[in-house]
Protein backbone atom coordinates (compact mmCIF):
# COMPACT_ATOMS: atom_id res chain seq x y z
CA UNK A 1 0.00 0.00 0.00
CA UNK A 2 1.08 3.50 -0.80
CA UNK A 3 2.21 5.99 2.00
CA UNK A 4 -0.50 8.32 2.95
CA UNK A 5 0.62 12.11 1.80
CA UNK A 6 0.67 14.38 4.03
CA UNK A 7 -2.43 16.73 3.29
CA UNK A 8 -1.97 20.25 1.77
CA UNK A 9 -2.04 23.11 4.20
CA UNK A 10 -5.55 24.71 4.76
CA UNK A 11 -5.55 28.46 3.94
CA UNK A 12 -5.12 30.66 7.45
CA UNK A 13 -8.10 32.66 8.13
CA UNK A 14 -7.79 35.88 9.02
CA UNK A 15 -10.45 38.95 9.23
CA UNK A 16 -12.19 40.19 6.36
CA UNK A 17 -14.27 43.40 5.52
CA UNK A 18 -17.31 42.14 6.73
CA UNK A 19 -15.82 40.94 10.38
CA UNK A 20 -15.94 37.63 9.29
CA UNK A 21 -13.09 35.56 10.27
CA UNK A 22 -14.09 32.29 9.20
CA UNK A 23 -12.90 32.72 5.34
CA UNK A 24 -8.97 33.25 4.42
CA UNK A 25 -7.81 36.47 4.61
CA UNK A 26 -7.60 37.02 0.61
CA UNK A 27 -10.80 35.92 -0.74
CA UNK A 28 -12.76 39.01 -1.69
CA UNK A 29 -15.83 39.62 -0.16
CA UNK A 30 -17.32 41.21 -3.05
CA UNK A 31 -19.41 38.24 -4.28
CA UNK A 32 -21.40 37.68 -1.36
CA UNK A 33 -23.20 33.88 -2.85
CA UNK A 34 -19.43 32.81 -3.84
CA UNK A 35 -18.15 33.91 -0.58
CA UNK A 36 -20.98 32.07 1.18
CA UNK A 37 -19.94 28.65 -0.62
CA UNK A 38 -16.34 29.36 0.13
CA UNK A 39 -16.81 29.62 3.37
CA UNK A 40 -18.52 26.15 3.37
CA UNK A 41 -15.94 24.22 0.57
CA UNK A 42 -12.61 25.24 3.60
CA UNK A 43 -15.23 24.38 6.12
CA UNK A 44 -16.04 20.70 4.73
CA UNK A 45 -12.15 20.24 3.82
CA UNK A 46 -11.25 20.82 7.51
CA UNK A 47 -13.68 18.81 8.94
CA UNK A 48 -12.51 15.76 6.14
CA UNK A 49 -8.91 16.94 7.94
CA UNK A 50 -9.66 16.09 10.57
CA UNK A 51 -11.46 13.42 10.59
CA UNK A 52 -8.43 11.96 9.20
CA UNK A 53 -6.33 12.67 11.50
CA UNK A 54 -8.68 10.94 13.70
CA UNK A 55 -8.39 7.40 11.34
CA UNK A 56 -6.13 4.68 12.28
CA UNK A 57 -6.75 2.56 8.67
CA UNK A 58 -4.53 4.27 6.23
CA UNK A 59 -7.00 3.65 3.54
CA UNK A 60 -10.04 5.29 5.46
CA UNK A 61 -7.05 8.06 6.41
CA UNK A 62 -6.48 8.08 2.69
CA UNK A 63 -10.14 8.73 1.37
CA UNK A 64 -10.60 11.65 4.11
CA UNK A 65 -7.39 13.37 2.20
CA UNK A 66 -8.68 12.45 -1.12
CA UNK A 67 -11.89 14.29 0.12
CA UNK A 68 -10.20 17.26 1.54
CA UNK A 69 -8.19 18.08 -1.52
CA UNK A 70 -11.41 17.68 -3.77
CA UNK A 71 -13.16 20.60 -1.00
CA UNK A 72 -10.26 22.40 -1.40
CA UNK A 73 -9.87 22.52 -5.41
CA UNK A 74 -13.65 23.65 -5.41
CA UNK A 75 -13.03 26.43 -2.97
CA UNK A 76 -9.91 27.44 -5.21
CA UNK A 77 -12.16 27.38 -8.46
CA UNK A 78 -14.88 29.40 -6.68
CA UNK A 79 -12.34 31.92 -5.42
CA UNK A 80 -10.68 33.16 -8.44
CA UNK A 81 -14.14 32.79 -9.99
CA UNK A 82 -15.38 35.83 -7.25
């Protein structure tokens, strides 16, 4: 079985016009229905983070990355996209 990578940092988060602090500090908050699913894409990719942290079978570990970079490469498309 392949080694399990180690998963791709998760943007920080930082404050943004609206007070929010939830969203990395350098998506625009222009768009508000973009910045909305944003918000929920890093959201669901930190929670898959964790939870596979939390795995002890690399292969469940594996799919929880797999996940996480798949949340991550929407919020990416949906950020330049705002």
């Amino acid at each position: 079985m392949a080694p399990v990578p180690p998963h791709p940092p998760i943007p920080p988060t930082g404050a943004t016009r609206d007070g929010d602090s939830t969203l990395p500090a350098d998506i625009p908050v222009r768009n508000a229905q973009y910045t909305e699913q944003i918000r929920e894409y890093y959201q669901q990719a930190a929670e898959c983070a964790q939870q596979a942290d939390a795995q002890m079978d690399s292969k469940v570990k594996h799919q929880f990355l797999v996940l996480m970079r798949l949340w991550l490469l929407l919020a990416n498309h949906f950020k330049f996209k705002s």
